[in-house]
Protein backbone atom coordinates (compact mmCIF):
# COMPACT_ATOMS: atom_id res chain seq x y z
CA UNK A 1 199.72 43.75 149.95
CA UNK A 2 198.33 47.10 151.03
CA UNK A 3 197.75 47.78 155.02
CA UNK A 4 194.00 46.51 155.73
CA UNK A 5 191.44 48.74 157.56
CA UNK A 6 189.63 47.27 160.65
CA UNK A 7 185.68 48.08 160.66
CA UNK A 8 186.91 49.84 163.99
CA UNK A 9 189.24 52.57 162.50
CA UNK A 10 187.65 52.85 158.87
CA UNK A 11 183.23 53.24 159.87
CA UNK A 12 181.71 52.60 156.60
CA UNK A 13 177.91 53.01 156.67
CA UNK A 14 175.50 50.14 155.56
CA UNK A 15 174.85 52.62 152.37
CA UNK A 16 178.62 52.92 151.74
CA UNK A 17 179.27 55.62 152.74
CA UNK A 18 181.58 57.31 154.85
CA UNK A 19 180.88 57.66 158.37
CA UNK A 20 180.58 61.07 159.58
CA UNK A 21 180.28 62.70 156.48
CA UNK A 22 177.68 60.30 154.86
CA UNK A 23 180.05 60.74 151.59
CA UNK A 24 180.47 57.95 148.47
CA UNK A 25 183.81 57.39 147.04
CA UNK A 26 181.92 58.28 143.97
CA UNK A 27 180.44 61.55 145.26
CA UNK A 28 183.73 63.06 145.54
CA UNK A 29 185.83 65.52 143.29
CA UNK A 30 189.56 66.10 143.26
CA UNK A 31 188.46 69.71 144.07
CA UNK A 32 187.20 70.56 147.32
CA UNK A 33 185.90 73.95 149.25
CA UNK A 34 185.59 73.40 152.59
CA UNK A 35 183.69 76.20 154.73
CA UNK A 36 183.01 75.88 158.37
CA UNK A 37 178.96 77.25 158.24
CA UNK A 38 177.01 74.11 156.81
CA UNK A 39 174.25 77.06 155.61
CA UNK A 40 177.22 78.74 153.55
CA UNK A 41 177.65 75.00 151.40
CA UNK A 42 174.58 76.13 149.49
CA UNK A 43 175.99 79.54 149.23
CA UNK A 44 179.05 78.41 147.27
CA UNK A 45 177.11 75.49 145.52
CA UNK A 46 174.28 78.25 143.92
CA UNK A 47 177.64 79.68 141.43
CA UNK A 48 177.77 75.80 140.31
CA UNK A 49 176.38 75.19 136.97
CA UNK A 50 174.88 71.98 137.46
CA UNK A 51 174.79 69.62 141.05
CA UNK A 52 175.27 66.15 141.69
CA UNK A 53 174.32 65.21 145.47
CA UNK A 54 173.34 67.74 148.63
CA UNK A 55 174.00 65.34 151.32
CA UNK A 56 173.46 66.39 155.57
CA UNK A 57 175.07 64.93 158.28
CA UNK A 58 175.26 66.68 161.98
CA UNK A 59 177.19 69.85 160.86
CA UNK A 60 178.46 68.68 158.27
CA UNK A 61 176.85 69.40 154.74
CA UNK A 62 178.28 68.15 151.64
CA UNK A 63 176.87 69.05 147.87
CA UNK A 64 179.15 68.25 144.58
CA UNK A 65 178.54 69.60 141.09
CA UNK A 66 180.29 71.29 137.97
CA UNK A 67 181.34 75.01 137.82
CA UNK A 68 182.46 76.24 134.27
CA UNK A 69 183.59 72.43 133.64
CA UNK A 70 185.23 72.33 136.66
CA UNK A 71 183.78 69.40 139.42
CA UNK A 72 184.20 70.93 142.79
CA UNK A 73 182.63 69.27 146.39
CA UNK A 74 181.85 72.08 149.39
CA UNK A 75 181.49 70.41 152.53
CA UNK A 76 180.59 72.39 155.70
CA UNK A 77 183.20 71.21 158.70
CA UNK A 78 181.79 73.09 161.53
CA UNK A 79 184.45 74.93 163.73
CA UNK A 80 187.72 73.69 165.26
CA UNK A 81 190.76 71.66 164.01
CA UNK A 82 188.97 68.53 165.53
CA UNK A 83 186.39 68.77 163.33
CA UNK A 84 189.07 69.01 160.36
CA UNK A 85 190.81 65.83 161.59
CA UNK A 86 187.22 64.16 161.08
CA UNK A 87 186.94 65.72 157.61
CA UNK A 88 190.34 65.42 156.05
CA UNK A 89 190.82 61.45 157.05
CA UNK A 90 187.37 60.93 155.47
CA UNK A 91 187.48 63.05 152.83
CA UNK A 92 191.36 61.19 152.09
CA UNK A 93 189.51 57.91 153.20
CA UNK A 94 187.32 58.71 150.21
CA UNK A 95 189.60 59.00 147.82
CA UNK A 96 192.59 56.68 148.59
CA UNK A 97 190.79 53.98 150.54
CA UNK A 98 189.12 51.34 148.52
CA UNK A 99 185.92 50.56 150.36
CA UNK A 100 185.32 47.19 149.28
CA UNK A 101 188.75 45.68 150.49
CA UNK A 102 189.39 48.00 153.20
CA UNK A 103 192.88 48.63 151.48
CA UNK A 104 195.05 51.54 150.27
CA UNK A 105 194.53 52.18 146.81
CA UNK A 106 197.51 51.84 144.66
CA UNK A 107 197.08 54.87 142.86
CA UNK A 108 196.30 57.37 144.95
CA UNK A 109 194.07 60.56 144.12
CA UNK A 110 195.59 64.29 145.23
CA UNK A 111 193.10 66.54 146.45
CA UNK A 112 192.74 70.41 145.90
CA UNK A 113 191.64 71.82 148.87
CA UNK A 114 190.75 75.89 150.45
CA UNK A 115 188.88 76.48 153.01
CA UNK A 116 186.85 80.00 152.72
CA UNK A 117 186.69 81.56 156.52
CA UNK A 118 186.21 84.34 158.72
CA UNK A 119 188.79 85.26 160.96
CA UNK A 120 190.34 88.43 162.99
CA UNK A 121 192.83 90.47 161.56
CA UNK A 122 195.65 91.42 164.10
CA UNK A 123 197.75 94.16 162.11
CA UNK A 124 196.73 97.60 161.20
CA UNK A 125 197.00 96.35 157.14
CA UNK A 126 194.13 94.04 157.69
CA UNK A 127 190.97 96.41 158.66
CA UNK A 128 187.55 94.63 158.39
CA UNK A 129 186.91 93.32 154.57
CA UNK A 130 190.53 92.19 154.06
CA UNK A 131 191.13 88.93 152.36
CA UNK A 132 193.75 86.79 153.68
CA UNK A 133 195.43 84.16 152.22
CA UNK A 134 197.52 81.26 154.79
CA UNK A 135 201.25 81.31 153.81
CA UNK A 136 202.09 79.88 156.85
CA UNK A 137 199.40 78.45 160.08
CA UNK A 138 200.50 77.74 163.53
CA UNK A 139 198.42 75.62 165.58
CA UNK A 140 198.04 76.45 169.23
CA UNK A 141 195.75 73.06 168.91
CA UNK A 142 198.04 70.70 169.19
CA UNK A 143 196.53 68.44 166.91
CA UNK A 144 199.11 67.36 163.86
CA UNK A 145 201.51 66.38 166.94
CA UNK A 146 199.37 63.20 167.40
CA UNK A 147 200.73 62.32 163.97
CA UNK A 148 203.84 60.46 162.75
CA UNK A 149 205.69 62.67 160.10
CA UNK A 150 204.77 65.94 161.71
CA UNK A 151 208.40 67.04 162.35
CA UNK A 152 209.46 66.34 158.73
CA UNK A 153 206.77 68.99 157.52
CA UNK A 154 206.75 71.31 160.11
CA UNK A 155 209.00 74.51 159.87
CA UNK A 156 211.01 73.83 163.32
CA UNK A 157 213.10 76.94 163.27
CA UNK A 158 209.90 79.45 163.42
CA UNK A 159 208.28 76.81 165.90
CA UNK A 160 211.50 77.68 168.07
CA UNK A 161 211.35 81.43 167.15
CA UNK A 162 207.75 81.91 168.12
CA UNK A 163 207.68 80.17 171.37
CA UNK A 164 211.31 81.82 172.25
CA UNK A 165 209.29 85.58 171.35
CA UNK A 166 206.12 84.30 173.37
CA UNK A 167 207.96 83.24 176.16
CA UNK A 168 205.26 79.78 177.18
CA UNK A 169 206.45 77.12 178.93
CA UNK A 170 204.86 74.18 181.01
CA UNK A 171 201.65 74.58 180.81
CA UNK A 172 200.73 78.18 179.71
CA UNK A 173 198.72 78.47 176.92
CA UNK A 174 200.20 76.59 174.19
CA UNK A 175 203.83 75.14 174.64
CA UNK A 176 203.89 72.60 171.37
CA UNK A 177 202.69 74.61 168.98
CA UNK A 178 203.35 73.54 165.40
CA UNK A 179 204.13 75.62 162.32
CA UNK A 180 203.10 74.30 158.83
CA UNK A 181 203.42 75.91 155.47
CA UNK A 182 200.48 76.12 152.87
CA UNK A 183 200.86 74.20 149.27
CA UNK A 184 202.74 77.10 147.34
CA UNK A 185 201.07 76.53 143.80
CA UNK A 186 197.88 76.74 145.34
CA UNK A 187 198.62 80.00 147.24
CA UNK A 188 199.94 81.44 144.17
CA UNK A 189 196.75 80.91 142.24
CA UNK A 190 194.37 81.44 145.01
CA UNK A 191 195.82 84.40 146.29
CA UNK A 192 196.93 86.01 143.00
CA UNK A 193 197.84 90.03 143.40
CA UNK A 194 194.11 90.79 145.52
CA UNK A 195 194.62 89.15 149.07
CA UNK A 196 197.00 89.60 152.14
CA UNK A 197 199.82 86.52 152.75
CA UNK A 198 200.38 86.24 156.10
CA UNK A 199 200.82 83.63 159.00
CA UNK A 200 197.71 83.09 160.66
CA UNK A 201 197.55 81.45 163.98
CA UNK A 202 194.47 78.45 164.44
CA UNK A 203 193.37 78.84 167.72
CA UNK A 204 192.00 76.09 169.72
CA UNK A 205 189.04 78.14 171.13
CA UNK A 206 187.09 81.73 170.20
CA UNK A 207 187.85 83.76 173.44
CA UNK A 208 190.42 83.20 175.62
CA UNK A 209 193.07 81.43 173.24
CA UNK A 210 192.08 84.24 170.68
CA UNK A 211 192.80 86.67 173.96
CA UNK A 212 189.47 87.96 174.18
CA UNK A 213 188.46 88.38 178.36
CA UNK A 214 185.17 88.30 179.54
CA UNK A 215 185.02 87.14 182.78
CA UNK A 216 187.83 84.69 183.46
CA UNK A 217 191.22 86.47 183.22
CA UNK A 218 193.96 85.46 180.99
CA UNK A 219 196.83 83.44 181.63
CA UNK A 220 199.00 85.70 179.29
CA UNK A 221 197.75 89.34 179.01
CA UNK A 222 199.70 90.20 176.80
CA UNK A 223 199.45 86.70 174.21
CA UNK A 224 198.16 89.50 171.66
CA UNK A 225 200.61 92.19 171.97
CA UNK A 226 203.67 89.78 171.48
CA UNK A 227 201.61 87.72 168.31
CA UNK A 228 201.24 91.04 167.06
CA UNK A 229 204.83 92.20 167.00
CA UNK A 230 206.28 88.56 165.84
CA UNK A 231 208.01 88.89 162.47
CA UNK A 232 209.81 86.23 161.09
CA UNK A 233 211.63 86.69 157.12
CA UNK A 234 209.58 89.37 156.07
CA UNK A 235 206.25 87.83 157.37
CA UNK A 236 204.04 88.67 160.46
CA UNK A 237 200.93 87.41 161.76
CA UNK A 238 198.35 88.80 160.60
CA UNK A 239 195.10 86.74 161.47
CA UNK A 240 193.38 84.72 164.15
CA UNK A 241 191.34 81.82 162.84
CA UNK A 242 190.68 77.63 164.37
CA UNK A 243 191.56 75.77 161.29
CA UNK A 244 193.89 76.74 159.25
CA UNK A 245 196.99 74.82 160.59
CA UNK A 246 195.38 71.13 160.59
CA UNK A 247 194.05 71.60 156.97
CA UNK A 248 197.58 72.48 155.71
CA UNK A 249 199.49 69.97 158.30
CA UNK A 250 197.13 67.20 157.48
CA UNK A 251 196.87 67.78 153.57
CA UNK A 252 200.80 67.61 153.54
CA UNK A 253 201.03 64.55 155.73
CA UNK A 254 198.37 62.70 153.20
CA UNK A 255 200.00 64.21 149.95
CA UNK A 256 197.45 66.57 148.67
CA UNK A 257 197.26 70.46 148.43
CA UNK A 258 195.21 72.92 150.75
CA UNK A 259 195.52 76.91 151.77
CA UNK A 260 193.02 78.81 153.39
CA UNK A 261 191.57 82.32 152.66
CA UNK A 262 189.56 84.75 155.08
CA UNK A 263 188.16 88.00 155.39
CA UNK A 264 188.57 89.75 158.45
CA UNK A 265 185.46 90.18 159.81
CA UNK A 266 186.97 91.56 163.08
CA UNK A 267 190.14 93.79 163.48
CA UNK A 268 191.45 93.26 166.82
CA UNK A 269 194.64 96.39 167.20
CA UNK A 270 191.50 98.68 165.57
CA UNK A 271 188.97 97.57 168.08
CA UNK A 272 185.93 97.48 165.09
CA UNK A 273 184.08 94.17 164.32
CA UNK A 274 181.34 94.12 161.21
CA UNK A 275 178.59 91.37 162.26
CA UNK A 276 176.49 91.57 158.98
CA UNK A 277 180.11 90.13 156.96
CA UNK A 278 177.44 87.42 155.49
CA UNK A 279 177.08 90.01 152.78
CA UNK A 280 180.21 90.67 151.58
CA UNK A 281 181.74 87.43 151.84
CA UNK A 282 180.16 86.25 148.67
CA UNK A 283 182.85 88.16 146.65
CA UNK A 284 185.55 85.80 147.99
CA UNK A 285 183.78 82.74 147.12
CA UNK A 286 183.64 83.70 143.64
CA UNK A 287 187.50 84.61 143.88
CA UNK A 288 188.23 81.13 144.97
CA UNK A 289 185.76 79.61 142.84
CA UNK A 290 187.63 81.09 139.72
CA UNK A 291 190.51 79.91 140.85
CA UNK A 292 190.32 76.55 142.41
């Protein structure tokens, strides 16, 4: 028989619904956009042709409906990989748990999933307006090494070649980070011949871990300059982000699919930022809605 889930590990509402997310089983499509703003869920939901539910919960915003025959959920996630380790095991909760016995289904459901983002882009070849899709994601968060299974999906040898070019140890900055690829059919069809592949690097805070100083020095001054000039096979990093790396490390752990695409709203080598990116941003949620 199937593991059983404890009341304490799996919180189903009196409603049934999931806990955080206030989500049916039911409510749920195989294909999922995931976007960090819980305003920008309606954003992506007004291109759907018809909608289902529009359901609010803390930062997290959740509507599901039909685009061009297609049923697609948005959910808003807020920012930070911990907030993706509370979406992705309820949103996998959702679709593999079965609610009523508290066991593991025994046909389990793959999801689709791409999270649309801003980020900063940290090579001259991704000036503000780029859109970046996640070929690779290393977490400075630390979060996918609380999970059994991370080593088997993990690509060890750039883990080794990153840290070796950074040069952390102990406890500077991030000594464990992880590196985890994105699902390559999805990255193919998201990504197509229009956006930037690159590794992007999830970031477990907005200023100092992204090596922005305000008034606290850094512990590395020069964490940028050396992400910067990392190359690895052909590939660099190209973009700063909080997300990307426990989307893709979690989605491979729990058998489903996930990438994430940017736009640089920010280019950090060129010094420029562009604040009012709310208006231009639509153009890659129609990309990825097309595509997903």
């Amino acid at each position: 028989m199937n593991k059983y889930f404890a009341p304490s590990e799996l919180i189903i509402n009196e409603d049934g619904s999931i806990f955080h997310l206030h989500v049916k089983p039911e409510q749920l499509a195989d294909k999922v956009i995931l976007v960090g703003d819980p305003g920008r869920v309606p954003t992506v939901a007004s291109h759907f042709d018809t909608q289902e539910c529009d359901i609010s919960s803390r930062e997290f915003r959740t509507i599901t409906g039909t685009y061009k025959g297609k049923r697609i959920t948005v959910v808003s996630t807020g920012i930070g990989c911990d907030n993706i380790d509370i979406v992705m095991n309820e949103l996998d909760a959702l679709a593999n748990i079965d609610f009523n016995s508290r066991r593991e289904k025994e046909k389990l459901r793959s999801l689709e999933l791409v999270r649309i983002g801003t980020c900063g882009g940290l090579q001259p070849y991704t000036p503000v307006g780029t859109f970046i899709c996640s070929v690779k994601s290393v977490g400075f968060d630390g979060l996918l090494n609380f999970y059994e299974g991370r080593n088997a999906v993990c690509d060890l040898p750039l883990e080794r070649a990153l840290l070796n070019h950074l040069g952390w140890s102990g406890n500077l900055c991030a000594p464990a980070p992880y590196v985890i690829d994105a699902h390559p059919e999805l990255i193919e069809r998201i990504a197509a011949d229009d956006m930037v592949r690159g590794i992007t690097v999830a970031c477990g805070g907005f200023f100092g871990p992204q090596g922005r100083q305000l008034r606290i020095p850094l512990a590395d001054p020069r964490q940028n300059e050396k992400i910067e000039s990392f190359s690895y096979n052909g590939l660099q990093i190209t973009n700063f982000e909080m997300e990307s790396s426990a989307l893709a490390g979690l989605a491979r752990l729990m058998g489903h699919k996930a990438t994430t695409c940017c736009m640089v709203i920010a280019n950090r080598v060129a010094g420029e930022a562009d604040p009012s990116y709310k208006n231009k941003i639509d153009d890659l949620i129609q990309l990825v809605i097309d595509r997903i």
